[in-house]
PDB file of N, CA and C in Angstrom:
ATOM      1  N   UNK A   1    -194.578  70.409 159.398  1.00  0.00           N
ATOM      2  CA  UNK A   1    -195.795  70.314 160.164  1.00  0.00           C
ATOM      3  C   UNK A   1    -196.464  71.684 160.223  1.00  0.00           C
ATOM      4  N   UNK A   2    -197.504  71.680 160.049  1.00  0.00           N
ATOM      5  CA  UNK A   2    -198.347  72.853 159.929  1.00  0.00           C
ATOM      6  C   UNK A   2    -199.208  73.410 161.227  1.00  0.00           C
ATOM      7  N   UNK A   3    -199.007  74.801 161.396  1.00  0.00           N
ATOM      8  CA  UNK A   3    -199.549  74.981 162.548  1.00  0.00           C
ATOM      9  C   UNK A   3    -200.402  76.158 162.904  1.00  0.00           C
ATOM     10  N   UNK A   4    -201.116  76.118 163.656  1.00  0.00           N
ATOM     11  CA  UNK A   4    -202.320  77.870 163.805  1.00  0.00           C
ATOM     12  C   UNK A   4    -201.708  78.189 164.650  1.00  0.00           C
ATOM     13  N   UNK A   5    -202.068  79.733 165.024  1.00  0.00           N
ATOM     14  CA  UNK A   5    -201.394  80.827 165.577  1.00  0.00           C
ATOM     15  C   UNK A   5    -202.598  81.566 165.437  1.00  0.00           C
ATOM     16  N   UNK A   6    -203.305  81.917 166.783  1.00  0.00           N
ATOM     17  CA  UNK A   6    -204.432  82.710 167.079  1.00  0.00           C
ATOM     18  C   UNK A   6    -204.174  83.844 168.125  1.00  0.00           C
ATOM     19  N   UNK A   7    -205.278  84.925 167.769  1.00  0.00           N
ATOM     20  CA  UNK A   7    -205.156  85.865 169.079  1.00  0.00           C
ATOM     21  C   UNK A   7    -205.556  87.072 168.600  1.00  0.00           C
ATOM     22  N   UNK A   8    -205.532  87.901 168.742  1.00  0.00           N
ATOM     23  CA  UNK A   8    -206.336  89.639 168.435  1.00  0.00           C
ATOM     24  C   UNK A   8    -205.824  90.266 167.970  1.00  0.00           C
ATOM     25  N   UNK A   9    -206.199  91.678 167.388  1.00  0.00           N
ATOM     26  CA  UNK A   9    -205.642  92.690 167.151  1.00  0.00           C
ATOM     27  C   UNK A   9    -206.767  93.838 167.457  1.00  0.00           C
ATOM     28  N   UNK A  10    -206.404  95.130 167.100  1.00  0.00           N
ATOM     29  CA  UNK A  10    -207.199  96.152 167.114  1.00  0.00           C
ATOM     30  C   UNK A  10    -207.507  96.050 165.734  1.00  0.00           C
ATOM     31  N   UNK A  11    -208.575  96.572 165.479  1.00  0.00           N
ATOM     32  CA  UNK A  11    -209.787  96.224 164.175  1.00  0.00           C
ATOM     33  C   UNK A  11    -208.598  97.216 163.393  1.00  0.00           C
ATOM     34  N   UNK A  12    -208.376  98.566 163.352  1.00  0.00           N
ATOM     35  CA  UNK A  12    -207.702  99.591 162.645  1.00  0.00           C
ATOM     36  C   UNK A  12    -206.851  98.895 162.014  1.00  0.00           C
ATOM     37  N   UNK A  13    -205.957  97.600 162.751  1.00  0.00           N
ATOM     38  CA  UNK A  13    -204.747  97.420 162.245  1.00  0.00           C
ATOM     39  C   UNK A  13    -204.830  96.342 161.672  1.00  0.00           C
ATOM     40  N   UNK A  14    -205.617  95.878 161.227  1.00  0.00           N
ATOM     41  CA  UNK A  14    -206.177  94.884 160.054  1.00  0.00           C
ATOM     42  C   UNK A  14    -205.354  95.026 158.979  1.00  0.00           C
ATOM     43  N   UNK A  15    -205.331  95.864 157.622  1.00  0.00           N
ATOM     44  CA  UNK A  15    -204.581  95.933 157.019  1.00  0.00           C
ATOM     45  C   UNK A  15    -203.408  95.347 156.901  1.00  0.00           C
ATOM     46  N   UNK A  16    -202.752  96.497 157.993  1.00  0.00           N
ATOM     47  CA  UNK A  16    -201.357  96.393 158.565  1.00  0.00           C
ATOM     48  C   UNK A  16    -200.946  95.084 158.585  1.00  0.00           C
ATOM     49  N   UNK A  17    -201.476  94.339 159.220  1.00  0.00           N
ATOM     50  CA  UNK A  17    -201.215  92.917 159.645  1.00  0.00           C
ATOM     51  C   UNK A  17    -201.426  92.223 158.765  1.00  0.00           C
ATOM     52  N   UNK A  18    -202.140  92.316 157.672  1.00  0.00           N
ATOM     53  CA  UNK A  18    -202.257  91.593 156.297  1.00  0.00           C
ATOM     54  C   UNK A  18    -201.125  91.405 155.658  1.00  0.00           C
ATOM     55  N   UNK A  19    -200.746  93.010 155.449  1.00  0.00           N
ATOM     56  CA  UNK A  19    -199.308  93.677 154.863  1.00  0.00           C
ATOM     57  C   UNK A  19    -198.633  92.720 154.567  1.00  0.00           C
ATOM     58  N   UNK A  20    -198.503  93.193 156.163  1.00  0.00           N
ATOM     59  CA  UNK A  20    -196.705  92.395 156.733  1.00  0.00           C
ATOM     60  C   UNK A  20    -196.720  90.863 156.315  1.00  0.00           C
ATOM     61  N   UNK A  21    -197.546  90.378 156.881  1.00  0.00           N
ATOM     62  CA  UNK A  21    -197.546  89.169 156.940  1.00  0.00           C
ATOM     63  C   UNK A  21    -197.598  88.683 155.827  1.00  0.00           C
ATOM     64  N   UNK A  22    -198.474  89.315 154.546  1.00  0.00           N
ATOM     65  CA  UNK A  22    -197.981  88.769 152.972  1.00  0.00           C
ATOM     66  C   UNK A  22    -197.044  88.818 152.860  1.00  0.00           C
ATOM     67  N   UNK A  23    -196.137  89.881 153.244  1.00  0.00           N
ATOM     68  CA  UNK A  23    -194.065  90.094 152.729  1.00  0.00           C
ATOM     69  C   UNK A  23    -193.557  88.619 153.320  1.00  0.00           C
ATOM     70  N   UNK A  24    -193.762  88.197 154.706  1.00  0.00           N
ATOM     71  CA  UNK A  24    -193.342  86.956 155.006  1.00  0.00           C
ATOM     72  C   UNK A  24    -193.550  86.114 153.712  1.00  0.00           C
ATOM     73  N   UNK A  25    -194.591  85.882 153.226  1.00  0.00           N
ATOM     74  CA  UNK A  25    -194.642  85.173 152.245  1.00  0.00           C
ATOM     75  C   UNK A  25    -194.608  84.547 150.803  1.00  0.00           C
ATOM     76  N   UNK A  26    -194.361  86.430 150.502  1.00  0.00           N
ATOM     77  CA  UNK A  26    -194.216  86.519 149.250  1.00  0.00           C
ATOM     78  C   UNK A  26    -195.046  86.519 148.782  1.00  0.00           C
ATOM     79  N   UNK A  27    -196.356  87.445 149.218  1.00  0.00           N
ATOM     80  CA  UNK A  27    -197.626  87.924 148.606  1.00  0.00           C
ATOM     81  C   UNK A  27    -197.381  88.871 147.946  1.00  0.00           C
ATOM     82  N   UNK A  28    -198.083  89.428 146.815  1.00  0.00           N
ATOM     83  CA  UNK A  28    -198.083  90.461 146.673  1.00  0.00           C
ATOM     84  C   UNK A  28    -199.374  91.161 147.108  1.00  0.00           C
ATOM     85  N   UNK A  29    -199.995  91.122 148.466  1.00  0.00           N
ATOM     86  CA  UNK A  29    -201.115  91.570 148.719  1.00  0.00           C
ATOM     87  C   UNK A  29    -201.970  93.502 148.092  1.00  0.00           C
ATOM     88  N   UNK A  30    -202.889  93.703 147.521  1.00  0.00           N
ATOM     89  CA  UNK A  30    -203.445  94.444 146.915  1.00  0.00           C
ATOM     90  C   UNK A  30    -204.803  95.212 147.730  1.00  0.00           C
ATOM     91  N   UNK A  31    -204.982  96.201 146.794  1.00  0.00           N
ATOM     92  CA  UNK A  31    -206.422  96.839 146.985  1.00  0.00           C
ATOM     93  C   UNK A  31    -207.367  95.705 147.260  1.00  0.00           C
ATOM     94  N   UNK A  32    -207.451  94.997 145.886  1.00  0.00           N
ATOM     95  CA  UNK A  32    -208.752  93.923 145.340  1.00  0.00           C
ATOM     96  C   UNK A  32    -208.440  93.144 146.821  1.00  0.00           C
ATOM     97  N   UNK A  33    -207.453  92.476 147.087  1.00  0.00           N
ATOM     98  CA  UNK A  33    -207.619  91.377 148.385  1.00  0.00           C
ATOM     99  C   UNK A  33    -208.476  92.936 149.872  1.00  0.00           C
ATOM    100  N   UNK A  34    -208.043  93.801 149.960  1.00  0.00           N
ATOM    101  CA  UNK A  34    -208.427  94.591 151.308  1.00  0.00           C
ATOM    102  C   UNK A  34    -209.639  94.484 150.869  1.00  0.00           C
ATOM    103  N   UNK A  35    -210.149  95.152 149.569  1.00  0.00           N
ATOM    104  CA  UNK A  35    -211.717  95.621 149.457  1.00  0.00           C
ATOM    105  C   UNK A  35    -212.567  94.148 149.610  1.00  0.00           C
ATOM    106  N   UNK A  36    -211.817  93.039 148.971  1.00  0.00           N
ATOM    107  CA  UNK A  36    -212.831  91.995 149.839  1.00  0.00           C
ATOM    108  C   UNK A  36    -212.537  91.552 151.468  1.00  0.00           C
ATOM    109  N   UNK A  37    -211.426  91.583 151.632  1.00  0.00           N
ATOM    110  CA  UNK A  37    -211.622  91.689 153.090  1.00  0.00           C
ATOM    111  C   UNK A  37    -212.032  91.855 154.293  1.00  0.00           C
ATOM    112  N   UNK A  38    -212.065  93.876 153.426  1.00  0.00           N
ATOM    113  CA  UNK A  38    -213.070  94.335 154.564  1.00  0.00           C
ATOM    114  C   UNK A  38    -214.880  94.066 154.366  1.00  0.00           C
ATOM    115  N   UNK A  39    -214.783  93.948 153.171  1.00  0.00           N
ATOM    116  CA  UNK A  39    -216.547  93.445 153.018  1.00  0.00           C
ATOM    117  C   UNK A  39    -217.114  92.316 153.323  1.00  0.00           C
ATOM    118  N   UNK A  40    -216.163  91.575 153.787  1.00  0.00           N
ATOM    119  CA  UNK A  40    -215.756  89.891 154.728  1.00  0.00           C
ATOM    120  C   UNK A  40    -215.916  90.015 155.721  1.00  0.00           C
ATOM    121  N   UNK A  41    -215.325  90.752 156.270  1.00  0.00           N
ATOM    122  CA  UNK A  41    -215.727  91.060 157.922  1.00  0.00           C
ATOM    123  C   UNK A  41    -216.342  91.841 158.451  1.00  0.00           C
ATOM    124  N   UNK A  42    -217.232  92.445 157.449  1.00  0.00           N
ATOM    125  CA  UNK A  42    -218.126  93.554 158.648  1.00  0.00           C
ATOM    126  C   UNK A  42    -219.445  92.914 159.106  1.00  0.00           C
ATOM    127  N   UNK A  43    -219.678  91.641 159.498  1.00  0.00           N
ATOM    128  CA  UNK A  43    -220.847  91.437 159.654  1.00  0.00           C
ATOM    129  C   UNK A  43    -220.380  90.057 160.346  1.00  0.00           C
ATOM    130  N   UNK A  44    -219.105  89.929 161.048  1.00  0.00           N
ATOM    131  CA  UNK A  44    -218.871  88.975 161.525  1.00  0.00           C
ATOM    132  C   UNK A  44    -218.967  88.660 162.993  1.00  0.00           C
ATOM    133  N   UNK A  45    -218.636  87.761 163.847  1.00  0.00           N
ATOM    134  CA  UNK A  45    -218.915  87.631 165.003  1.00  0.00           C
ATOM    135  C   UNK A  45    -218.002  86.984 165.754  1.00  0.00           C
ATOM    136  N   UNK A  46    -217.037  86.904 166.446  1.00  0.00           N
ATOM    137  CA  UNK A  46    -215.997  85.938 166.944  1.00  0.00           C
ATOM    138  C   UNK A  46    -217.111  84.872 168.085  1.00  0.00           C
ATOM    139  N   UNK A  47    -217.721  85.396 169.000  1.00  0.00           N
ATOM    140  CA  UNK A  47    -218.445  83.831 169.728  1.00  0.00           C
ATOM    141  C   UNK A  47    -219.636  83.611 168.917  1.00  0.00           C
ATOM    142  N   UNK A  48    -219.830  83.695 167.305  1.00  0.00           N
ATOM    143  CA  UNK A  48    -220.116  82.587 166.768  1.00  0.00           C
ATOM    144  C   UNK A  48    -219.439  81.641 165.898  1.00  0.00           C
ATOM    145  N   UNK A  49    -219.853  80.364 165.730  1.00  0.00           N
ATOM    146  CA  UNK A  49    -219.054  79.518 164.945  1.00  0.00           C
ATOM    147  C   UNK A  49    -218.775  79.648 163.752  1.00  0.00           C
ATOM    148  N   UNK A  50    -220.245  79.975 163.325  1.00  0.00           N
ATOM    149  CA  UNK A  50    -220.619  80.319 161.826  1.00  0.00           C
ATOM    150  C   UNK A  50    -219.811  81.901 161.461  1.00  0.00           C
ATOM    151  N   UNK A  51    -219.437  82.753 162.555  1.00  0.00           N
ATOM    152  CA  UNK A  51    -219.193  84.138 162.198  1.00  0.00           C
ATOM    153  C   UNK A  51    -218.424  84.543 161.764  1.00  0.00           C
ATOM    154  N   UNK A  52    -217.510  83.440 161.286  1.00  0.00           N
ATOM    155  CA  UNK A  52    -215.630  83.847 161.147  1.00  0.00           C
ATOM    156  C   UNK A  52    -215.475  84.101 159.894  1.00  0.00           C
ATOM    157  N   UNK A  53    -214.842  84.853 158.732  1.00  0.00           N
ATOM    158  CA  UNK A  53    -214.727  84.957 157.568  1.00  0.00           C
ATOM    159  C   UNK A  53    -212.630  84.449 157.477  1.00  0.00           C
ATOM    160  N   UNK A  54    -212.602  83.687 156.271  1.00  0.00           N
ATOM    161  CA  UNK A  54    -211.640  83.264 156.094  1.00  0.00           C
ATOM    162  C   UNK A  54    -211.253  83.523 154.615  1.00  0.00           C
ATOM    163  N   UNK A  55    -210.070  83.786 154.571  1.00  0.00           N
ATOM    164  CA  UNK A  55    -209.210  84.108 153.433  1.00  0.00           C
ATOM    165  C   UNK A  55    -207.832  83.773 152.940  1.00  0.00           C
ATOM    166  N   UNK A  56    -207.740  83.154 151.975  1.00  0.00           N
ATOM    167  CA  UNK A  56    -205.965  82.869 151.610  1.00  0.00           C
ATOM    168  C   UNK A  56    -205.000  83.878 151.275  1.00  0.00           C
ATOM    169  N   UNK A  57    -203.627  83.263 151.986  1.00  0.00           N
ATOM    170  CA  UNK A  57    -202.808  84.056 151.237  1.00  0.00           C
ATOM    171  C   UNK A  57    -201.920  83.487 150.911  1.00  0.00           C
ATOM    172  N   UNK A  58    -201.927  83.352 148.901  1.00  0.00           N
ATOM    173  CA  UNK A  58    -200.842  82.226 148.257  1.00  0.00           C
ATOM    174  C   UNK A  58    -199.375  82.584 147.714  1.00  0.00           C
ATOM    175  N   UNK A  59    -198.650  82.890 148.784  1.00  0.00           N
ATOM    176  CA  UNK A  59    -197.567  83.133 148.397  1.00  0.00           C
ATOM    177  C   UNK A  59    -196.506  82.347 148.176  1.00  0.00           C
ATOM    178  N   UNK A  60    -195.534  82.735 147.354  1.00  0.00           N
ATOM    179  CA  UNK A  60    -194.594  81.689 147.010  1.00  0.00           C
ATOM    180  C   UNK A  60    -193.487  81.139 147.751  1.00  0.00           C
ATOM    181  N   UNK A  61    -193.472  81.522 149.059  1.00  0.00           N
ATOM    182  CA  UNK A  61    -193.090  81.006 149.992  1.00  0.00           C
ATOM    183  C   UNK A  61    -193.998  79.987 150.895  1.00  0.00           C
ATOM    184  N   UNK A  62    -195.431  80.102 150.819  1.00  0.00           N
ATOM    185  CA  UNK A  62    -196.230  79.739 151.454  1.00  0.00           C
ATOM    186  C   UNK A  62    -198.027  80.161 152.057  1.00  0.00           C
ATOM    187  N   UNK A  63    -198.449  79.077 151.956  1.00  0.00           N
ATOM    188  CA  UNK A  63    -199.933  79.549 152.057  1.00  0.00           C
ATOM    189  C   UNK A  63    -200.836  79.311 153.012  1.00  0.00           C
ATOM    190  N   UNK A  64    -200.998  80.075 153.471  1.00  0.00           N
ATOM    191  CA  UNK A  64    -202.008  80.616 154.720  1.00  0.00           C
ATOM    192  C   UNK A  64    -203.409  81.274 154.518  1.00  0.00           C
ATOM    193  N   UNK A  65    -203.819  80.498 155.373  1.00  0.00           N
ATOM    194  CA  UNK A  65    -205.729  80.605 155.782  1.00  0.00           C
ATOM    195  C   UNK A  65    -205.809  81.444 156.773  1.00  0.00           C
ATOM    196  N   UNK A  66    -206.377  82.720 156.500  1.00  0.00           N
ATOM    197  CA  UNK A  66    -206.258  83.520 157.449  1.00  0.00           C
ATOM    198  C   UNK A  66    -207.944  83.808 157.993  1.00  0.00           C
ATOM    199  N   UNK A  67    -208.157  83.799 159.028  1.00  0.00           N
ATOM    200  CA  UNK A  67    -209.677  84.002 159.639  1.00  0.00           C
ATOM    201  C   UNK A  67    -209.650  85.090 160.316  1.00  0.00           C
ATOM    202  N   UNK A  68    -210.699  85.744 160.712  1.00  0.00           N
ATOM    203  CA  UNK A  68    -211.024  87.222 160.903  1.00  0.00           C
ATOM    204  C   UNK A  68    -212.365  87.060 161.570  1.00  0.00           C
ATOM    205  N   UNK A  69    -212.713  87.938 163.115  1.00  0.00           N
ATOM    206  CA  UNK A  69    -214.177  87.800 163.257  1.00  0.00           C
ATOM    207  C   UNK A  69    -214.043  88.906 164.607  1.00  0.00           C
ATOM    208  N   UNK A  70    -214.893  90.073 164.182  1.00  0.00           N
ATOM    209  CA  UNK A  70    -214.940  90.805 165.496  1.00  0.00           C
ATOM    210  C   UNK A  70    -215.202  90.367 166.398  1.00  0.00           C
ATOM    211  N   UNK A  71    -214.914  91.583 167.661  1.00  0.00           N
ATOM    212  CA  UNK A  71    -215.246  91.324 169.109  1.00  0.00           C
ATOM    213  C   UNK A  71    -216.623  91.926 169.146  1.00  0.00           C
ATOM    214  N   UNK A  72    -217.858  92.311 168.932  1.00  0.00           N
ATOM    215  CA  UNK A  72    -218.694  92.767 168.442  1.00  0.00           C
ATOM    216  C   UNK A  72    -219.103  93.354 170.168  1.00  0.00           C
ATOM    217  N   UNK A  73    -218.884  95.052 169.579  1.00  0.00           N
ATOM    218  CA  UNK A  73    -219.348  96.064 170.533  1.00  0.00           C
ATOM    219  C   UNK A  73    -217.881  96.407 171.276  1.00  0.00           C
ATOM    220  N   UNK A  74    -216.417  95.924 170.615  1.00  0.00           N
ATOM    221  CA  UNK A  74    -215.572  96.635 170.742  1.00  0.00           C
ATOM    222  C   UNK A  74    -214.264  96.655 169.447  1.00  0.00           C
ATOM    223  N   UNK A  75    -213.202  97.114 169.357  1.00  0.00           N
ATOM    224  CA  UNK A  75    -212.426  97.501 168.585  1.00  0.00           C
ATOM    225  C   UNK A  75    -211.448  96.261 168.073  1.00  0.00           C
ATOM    226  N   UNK A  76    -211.336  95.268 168.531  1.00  0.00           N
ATOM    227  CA  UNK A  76    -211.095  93.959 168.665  1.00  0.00           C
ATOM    228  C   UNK A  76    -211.348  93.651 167.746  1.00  0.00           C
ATOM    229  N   UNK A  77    -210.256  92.765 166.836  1.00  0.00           N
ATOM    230  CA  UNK A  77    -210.411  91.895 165.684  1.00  0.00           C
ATOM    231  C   UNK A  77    -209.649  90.255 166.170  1.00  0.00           C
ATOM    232  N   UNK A  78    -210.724  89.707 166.272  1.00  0.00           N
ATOM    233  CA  UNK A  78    -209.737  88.001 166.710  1.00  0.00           C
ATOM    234  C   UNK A  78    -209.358  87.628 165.277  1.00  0.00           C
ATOM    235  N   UNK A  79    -208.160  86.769 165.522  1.00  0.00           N
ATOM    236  CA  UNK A  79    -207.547  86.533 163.791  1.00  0.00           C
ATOM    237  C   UNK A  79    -206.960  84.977 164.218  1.00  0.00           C
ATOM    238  N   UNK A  80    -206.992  84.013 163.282  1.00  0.00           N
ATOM    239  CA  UNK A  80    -206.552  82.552 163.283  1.00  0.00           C
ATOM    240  C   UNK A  80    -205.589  82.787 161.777  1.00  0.00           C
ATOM    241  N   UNK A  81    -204.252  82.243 162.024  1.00  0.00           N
ATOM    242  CA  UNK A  81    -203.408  81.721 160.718  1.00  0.00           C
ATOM    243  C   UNK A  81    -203.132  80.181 160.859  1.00  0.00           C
ATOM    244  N   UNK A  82    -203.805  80.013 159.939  1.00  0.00           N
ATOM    245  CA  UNK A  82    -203.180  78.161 159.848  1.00  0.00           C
ATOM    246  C   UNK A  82    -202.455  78.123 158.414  1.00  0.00           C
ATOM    247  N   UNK A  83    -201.386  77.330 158.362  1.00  0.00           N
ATOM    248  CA  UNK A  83    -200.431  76.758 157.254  1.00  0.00           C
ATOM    249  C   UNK A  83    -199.179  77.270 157.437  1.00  0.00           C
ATOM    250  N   UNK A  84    -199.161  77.788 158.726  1.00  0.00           N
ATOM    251  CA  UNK A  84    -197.358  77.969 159.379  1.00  0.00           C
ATOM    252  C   UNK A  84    -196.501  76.886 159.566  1.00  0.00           C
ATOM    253  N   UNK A  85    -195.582  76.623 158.615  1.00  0.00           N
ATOM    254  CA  UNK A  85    -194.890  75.533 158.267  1.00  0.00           C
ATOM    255  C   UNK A  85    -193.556  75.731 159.030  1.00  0.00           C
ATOM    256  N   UNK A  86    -192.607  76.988 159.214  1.00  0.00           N
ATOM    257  CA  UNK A  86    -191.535  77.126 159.420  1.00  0.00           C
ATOM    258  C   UNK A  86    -191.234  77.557 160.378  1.00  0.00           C
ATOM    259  N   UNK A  87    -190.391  77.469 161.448  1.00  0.00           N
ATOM    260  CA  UNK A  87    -190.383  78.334 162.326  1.00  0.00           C
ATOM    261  C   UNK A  87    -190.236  79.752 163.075  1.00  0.00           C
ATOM    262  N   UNK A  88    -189.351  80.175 161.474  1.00  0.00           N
ATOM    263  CA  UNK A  88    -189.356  81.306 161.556  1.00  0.00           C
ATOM    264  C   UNK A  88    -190.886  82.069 161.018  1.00  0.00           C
ATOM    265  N   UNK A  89    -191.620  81.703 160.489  1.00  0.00           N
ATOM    266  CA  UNK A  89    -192.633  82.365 159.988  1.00  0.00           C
ATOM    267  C   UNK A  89    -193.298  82.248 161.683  1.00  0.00           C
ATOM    268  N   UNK A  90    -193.467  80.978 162.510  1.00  0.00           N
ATOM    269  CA  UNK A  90    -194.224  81.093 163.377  1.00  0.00           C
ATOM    270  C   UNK A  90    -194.146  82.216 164.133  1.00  0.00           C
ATOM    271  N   UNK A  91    -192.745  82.652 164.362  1.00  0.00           N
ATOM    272  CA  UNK A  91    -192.414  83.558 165.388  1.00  0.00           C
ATOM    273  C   UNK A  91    -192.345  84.992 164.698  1.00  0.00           C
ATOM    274  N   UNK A  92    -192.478  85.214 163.254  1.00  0.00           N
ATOM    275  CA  UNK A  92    -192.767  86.312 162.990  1.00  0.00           C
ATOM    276  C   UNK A  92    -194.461  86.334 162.572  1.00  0.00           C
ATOM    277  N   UNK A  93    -195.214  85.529 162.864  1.00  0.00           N
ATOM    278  CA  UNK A  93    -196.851  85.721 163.120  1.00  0.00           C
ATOM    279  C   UNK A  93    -197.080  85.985 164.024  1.00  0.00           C
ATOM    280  N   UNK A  94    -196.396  85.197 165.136  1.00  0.00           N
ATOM    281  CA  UNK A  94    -197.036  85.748 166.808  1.00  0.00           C
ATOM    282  C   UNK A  94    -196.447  86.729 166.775  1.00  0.00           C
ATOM    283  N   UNK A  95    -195.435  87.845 166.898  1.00  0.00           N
ATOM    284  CA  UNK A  95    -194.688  89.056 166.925  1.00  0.00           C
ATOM    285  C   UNK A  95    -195.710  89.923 166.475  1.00  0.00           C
ATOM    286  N   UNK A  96    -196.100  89.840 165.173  1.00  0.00           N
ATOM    287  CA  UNK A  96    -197.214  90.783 164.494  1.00  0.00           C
ATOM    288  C   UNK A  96    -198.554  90.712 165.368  1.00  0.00           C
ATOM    289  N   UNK A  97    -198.929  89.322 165.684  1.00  0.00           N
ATOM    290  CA  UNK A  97    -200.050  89.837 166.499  1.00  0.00           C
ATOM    291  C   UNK A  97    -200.211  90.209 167.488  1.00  0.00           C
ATOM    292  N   UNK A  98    -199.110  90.282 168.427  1.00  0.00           N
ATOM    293  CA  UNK A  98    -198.649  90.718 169.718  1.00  0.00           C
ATOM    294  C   UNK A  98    -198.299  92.164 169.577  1.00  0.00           C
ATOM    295  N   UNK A  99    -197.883  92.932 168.647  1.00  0.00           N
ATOM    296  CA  UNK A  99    -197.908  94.021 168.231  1.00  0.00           C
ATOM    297  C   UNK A  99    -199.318  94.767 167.487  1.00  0.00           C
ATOM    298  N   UNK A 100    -199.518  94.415 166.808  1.00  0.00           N
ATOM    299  CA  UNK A 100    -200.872  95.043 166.334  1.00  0.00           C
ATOM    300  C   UNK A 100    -202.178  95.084 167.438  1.00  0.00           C
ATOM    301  N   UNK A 101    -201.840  94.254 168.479  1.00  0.00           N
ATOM    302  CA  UNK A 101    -202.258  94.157 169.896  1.00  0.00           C
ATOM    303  C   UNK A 101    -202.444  95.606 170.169  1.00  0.00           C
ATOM    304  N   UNK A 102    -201.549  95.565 170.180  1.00  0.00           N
ATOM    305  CA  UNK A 102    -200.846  96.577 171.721  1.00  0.00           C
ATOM    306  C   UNK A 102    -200.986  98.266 170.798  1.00  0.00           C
ATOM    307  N   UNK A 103    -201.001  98.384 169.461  1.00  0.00           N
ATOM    308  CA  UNK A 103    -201.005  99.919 168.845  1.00  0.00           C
ATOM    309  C   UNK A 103    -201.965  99.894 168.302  1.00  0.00           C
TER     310      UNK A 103
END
């Protein structure tokens, strides 16, 4: 059963949280995926509907839709993962975003 896992981070730690979260999956996440990334989200909006930019990550463990949309006028990045199948992946998604929170 497949499931989302939403909630924030600090904009800086974007990357970071990409990272990691490809190793869960057996991404090999790259330059080419950040440089569109970040050119994905700079013009986004979290309280709009339309504002969210979304991106895959197809790893061979598993594939996830990852969404991205500032807090616009602070440092805040809201982030949605849907295609969390396992339970251990669930609890190492919320961990990361509960951390990239907080540093």
């Amino acid at each position: 059963m497949s499931k989302q896992i939403a909630g924030w981070i600090m904009d800086r730690n974007l990357r970071s949280f990409l990272e990691l979260l490809s190793r869960y999956i057996d991404y090999a996440f790259d330059d080419t995926d950040w440089d569109t990334i970040e050119g994905g989200v700079r013009d986004t909006d979290d309280e709009k509907p339309d504002g969210w930019y979304s991106y895959p990550l197809a790893g061979t463990s598993a594939t996830l839709e990852v969404s991205f949309a500032r807090s616009v006028g602070s440092e805040v990045m809201s982030v949605s993962v849907t295609g969390i199948e396992t339970p251990e992946l669930h609890l190492r998604t919320d961990t990361l975003l509960s951390a990239f929170a907080s540093i």
